[in-house]
C-alpha atoms as a PDB file:
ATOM      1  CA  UNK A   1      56.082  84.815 105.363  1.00  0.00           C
ATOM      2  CA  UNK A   2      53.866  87.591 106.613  1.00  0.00           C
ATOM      3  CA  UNK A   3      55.404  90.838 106.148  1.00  0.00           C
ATOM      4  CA  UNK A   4      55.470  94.164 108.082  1.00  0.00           C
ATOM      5  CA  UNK A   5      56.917  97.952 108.170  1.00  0.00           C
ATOM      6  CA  UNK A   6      59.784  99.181 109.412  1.00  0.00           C
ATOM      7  CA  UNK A   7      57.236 101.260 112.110  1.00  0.00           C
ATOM      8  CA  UNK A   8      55.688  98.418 113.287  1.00  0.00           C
ATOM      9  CA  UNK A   9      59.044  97.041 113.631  1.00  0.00           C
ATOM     10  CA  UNK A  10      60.330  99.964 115.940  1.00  0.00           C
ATOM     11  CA  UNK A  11      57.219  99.633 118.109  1.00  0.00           C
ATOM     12  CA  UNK A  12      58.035  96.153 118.125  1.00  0.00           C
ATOM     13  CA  UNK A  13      61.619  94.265 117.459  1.00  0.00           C
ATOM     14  CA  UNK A  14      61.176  91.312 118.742  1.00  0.00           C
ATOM     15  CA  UNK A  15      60.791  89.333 115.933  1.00  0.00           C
ATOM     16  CA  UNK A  16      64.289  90.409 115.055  1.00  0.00           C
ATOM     17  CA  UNK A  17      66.097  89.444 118.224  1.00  0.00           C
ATOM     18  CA  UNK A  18      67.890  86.099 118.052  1.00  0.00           C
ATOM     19  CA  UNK A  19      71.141  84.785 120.298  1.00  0.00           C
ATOM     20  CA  UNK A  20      74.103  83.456 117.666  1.00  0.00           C
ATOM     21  CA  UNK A  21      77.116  82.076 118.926  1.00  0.00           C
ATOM     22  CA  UNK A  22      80.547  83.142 116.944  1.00  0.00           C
ATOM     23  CA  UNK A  23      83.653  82.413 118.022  1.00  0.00           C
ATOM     24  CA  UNK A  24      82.544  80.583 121.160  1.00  0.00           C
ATOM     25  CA  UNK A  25      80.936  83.704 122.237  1.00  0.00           C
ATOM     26  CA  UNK A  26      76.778  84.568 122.658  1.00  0.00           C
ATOM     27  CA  UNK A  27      75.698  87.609 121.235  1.00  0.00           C
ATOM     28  CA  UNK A  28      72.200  88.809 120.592  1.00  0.00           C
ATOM     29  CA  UNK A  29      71.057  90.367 117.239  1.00  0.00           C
ATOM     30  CA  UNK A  30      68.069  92.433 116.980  1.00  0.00           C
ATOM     31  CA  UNK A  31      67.054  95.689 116.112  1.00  0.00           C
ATOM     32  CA  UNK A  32      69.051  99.439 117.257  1.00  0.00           C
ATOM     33  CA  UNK A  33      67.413 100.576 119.904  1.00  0.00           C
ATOM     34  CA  UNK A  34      66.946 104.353 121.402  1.00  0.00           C
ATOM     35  CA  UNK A  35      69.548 103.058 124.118  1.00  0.00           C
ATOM     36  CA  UNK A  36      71.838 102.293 121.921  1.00  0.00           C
ATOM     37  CA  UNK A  37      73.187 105.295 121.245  1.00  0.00           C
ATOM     38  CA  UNK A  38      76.559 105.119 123.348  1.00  0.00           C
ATOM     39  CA  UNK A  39      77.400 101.442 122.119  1.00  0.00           C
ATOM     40  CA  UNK A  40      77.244 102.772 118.766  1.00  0.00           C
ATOM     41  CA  UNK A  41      79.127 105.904 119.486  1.00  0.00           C
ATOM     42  CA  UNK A  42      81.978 103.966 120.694  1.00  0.00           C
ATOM     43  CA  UNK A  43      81.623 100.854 117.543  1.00  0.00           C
ATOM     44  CA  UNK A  44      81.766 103.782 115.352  1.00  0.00           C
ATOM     45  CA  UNK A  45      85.194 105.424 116.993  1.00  0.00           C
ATOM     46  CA  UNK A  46      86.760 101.973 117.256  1.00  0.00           C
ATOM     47  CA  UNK A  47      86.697 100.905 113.718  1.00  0.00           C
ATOM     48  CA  UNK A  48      89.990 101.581 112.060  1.00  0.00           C
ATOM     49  CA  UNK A  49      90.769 103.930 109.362  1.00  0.00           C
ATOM     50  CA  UNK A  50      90.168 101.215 106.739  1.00  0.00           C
ATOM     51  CA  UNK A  51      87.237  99.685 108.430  1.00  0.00           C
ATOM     52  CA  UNK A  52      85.568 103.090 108.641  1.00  0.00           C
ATOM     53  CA  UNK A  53      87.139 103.703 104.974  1.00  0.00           C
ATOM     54  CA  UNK A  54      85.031 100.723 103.779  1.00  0.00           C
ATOM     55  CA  UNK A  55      82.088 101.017 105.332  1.00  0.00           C
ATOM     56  CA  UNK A  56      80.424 105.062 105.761  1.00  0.00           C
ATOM     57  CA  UNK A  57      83.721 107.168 106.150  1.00  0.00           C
ATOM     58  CA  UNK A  58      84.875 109.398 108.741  1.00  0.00           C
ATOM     59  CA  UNK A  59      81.460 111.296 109.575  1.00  0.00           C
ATOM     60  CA  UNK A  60      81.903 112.376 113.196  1.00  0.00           C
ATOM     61  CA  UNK A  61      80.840 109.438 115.370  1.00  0.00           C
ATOM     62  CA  UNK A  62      78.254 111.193 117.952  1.00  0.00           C
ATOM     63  CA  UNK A  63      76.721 113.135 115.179  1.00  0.00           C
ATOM     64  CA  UNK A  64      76.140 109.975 112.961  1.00  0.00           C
ATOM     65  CA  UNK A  65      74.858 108.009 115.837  1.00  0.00           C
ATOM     66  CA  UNK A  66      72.187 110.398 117.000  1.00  0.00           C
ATOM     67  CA  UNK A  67      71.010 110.258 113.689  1.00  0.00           C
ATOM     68  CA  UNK A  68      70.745 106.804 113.636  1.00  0.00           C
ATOM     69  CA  UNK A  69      68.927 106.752 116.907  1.00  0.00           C
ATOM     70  CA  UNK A  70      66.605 109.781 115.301  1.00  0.00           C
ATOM     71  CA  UNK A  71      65.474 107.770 112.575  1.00  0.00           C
ATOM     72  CA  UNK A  72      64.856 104.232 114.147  1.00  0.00           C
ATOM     73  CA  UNK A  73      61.133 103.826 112.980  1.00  0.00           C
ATOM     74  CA  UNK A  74      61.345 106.640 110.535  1.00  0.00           C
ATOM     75  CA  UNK A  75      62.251 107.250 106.815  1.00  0.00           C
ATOM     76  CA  UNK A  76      63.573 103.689 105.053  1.00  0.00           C
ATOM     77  CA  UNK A  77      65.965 102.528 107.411  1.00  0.00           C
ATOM     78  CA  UNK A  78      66.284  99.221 109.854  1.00  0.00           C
ATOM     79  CA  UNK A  79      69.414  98.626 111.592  1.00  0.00           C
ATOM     80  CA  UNK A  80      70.542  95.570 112.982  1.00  0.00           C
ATOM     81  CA  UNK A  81      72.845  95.330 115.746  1.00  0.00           C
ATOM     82  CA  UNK A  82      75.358  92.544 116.727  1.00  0.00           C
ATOM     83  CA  UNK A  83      75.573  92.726 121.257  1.00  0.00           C
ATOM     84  CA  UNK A  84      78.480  91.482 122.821  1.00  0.00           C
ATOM     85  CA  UNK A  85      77.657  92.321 126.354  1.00  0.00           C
ATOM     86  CA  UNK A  86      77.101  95.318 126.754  1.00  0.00           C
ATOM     87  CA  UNK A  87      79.149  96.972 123.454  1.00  0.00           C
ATOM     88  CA  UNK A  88      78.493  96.393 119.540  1.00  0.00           C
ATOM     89  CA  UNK A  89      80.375  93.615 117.639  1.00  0.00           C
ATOM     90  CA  UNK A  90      78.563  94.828 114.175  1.00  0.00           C
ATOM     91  CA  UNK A  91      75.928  96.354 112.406  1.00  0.00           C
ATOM     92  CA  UNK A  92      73.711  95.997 109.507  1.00  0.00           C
ATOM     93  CA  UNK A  93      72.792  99.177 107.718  1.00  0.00           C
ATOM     94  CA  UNK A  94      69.205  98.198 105.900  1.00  0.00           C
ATOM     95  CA  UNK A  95      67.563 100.736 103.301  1.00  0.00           C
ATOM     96  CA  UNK A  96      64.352 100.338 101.312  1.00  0.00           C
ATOM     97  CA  UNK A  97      64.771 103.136  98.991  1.00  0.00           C
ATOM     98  CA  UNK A  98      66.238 103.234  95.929  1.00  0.00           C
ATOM     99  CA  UNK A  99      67.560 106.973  95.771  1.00  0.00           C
ATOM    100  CA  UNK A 100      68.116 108.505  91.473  1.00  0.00           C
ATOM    101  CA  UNK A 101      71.193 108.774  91.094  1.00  0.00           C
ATOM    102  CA  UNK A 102      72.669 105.753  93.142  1.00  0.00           C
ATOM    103  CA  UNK A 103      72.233 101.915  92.645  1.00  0.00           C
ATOM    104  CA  UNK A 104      68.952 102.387  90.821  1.00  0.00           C
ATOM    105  CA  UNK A 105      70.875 104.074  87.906  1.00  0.00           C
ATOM    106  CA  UNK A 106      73.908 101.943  88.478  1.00  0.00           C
ATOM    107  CA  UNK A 107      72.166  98.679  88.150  1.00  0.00           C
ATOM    108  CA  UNK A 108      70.067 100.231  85.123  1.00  0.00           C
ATOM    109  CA  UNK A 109      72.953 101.420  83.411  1.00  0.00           C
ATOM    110  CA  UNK A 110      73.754  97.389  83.102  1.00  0.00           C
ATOM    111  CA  UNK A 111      70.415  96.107  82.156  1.00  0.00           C
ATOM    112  CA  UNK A 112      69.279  95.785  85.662  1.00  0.00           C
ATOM    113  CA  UNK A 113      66.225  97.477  86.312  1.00  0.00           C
ATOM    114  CA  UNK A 114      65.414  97.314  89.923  1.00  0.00           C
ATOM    115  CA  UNK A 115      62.167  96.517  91.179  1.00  0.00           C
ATOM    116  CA  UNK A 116      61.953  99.423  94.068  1.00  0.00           C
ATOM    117  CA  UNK A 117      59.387  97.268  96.166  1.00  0.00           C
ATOM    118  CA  UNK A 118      61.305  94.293  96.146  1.00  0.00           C
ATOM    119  CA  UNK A 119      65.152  95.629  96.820  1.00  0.00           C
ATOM    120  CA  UNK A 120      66.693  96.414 100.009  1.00  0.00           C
ATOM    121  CA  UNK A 121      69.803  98.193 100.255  1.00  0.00           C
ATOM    122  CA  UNK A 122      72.295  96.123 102.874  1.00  0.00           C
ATOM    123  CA  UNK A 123      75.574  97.450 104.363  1.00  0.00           C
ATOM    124  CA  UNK A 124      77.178  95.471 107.100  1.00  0.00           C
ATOM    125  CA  UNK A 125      79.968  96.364 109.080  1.00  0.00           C
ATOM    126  CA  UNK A 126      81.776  94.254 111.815  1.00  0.00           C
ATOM    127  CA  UNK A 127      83.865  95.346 114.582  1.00  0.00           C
ATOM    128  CA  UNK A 128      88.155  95.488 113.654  1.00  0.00           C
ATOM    129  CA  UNK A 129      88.179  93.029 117.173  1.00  0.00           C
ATOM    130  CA  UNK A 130      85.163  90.508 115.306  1.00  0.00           C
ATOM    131  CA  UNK A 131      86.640  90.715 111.811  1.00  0.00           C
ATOM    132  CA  UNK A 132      87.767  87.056 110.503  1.00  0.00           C
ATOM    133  CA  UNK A 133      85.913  85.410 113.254  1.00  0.00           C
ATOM    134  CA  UNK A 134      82.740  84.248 111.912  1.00  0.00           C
ATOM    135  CA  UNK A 135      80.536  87.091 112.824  1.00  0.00           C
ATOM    136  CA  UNK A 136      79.812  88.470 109.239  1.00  0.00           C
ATOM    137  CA  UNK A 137      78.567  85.219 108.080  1.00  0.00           C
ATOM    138  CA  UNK A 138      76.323  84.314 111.126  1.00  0.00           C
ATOM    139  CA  UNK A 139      74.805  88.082 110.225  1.00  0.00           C
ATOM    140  CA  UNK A 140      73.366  87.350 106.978  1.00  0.00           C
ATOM    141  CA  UNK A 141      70.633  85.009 108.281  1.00  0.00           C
ATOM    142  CA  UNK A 142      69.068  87.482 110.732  1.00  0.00           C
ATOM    143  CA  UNK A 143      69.747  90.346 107.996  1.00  0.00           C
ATOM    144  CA  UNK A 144      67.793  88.171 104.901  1.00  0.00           C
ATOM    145  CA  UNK A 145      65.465  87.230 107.490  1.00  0.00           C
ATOM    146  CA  UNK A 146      64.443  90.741 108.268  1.00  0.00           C
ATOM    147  CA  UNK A 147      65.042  91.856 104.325  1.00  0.00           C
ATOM    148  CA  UNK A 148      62.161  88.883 103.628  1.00  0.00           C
ATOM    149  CA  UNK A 149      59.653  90.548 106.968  1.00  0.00           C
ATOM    150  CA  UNK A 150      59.758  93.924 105.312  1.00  0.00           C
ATOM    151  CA  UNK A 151      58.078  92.082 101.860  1.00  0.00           C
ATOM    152  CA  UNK A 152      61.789  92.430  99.679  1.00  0.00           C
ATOM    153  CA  UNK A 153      63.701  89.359  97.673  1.00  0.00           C
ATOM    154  CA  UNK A 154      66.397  91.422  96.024  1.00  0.00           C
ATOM    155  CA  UNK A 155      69.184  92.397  98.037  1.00  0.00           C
ATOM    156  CA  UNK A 156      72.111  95.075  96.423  1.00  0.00           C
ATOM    157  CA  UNK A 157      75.025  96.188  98.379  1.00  0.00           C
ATOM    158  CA  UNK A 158      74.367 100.032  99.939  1.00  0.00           C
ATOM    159  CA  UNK A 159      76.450 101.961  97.893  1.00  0.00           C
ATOM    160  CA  UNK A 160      78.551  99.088  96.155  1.00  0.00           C
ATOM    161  CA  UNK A 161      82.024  97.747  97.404  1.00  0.00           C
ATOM    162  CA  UNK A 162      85.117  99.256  97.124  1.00  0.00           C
ATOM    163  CA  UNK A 163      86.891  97.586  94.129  1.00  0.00           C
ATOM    164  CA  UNK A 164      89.964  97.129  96.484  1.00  0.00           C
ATOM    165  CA  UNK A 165      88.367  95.336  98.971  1.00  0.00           C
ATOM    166  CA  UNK A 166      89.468  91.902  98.025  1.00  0.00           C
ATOM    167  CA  UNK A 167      88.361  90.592 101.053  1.00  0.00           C
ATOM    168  CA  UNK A 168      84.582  91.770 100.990  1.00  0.00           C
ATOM    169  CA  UNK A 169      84.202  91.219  97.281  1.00  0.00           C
ATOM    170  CA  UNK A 170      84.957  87.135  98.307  1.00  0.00           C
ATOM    171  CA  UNK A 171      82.820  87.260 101.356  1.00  0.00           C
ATOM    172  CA  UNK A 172      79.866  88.628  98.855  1.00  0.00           C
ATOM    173  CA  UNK A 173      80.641  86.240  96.136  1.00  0.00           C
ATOM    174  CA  UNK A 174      80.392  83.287  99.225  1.00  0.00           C
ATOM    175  CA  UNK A 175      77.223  84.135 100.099  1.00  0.00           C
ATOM    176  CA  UNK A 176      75.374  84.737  96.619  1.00  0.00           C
ATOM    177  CA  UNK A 177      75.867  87.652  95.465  1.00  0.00           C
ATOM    178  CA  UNK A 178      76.821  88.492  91.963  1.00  0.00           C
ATOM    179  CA  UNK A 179      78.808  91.247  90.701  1.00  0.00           C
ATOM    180  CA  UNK A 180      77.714  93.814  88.267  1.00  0.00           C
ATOM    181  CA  UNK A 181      80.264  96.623  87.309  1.00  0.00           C
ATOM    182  CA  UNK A 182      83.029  97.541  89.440  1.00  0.00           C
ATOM    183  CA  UNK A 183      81.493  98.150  92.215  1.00  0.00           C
ATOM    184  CA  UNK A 184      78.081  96.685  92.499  1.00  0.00           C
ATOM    185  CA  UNK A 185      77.180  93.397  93.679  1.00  0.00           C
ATOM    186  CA  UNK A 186      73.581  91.877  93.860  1.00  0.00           C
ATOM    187  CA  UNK A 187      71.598  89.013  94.798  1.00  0.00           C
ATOM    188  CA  UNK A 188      67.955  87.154  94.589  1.00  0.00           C
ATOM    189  CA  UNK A 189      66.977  85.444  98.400  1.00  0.00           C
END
């Protein structure tokens, strides 16, 4: 597969968008978009206390969405976005750095020396209304599939999983991943 940069990707998404159907419902995945930034204002107020918890924490919602919008095309992130009409049903958080300090010295500190051009850092979060409905799963295709454009085969979780989350830790082990430590979970696509 041919790969590309996360530039070229914000001058062009399209070959990230792709309909899925969850639930009985059509929604379109592709990439954030500048226009995006109300939808993702409100996704970010509506997740719950645990959701939010889980995922990035209680960062003020407007503030952490215009940064989001700020860097699409810039630095070493690539966002997905789940559209149910005209509002967000989830998100995928892509990195391709590795910072010091974080999963690279986590991982190493267990004999797992990550390969910095081949790892992507992946952090999904879905809607409190989408959770237990399917949508999760039918993210991971579009998310490996983009992982795989921008030249990566390693995926590790952005910043690990909360060792309480039960239900994530299950919904990781599903799909491939395998845990390392107590809060980090990897896997080879």
């Amino acid at each position: 597969m041919p790969t590309t940069t996360i530039a070229a990707l914000a001058a062009d998404p399209s070959p990230l968008a792709r309909a899925i159907t969850v639930d009985g419902v059509r929604l379109t995945v592709r990439a954030l978009l500048p226009g995006d930034e109300a939808a993702l204002v409100a996704f970010l107020g509506g997740l719950s206390a645990t959701s939010r918890r889980f995922w990035h924490g209680d960062t003020g919602h407007a503030a952490a969405a215009a940064d989001w919008i700020e860097a699409i095309g810039r630095y070493d992130k690539l966002r997905l976005v789940a559209v149910d009409g005209d509002g967000l049903a989830g998100v995928v958080d892509l990195s391709l750095s590795l910072p010091e300090g974080h999963e690279i010295t986590r991982y190493a500190e267990h004999g797992i020396p990550l390969d910095e051009e081949r790892t992507a850092r992946w952090g999904p979060c879905v809607a409190d209304a989408w959770q237990g409905r399917g949508l999760a799963d039918a993210l991971i295709a579009p998310a490996w599939e983009a992982v795989r454009l921008l030249g990566r085969d390693v995926v590790v979780l952005f910043g690990g999983v909360h060792e309480d989350n039960v239900r994530a830790r299950r919904f990781y082990r599903r799909h491939g991943f395998t845990e390392v430590g107590a809060v980090d979970m990897w896997r080879r696509l």
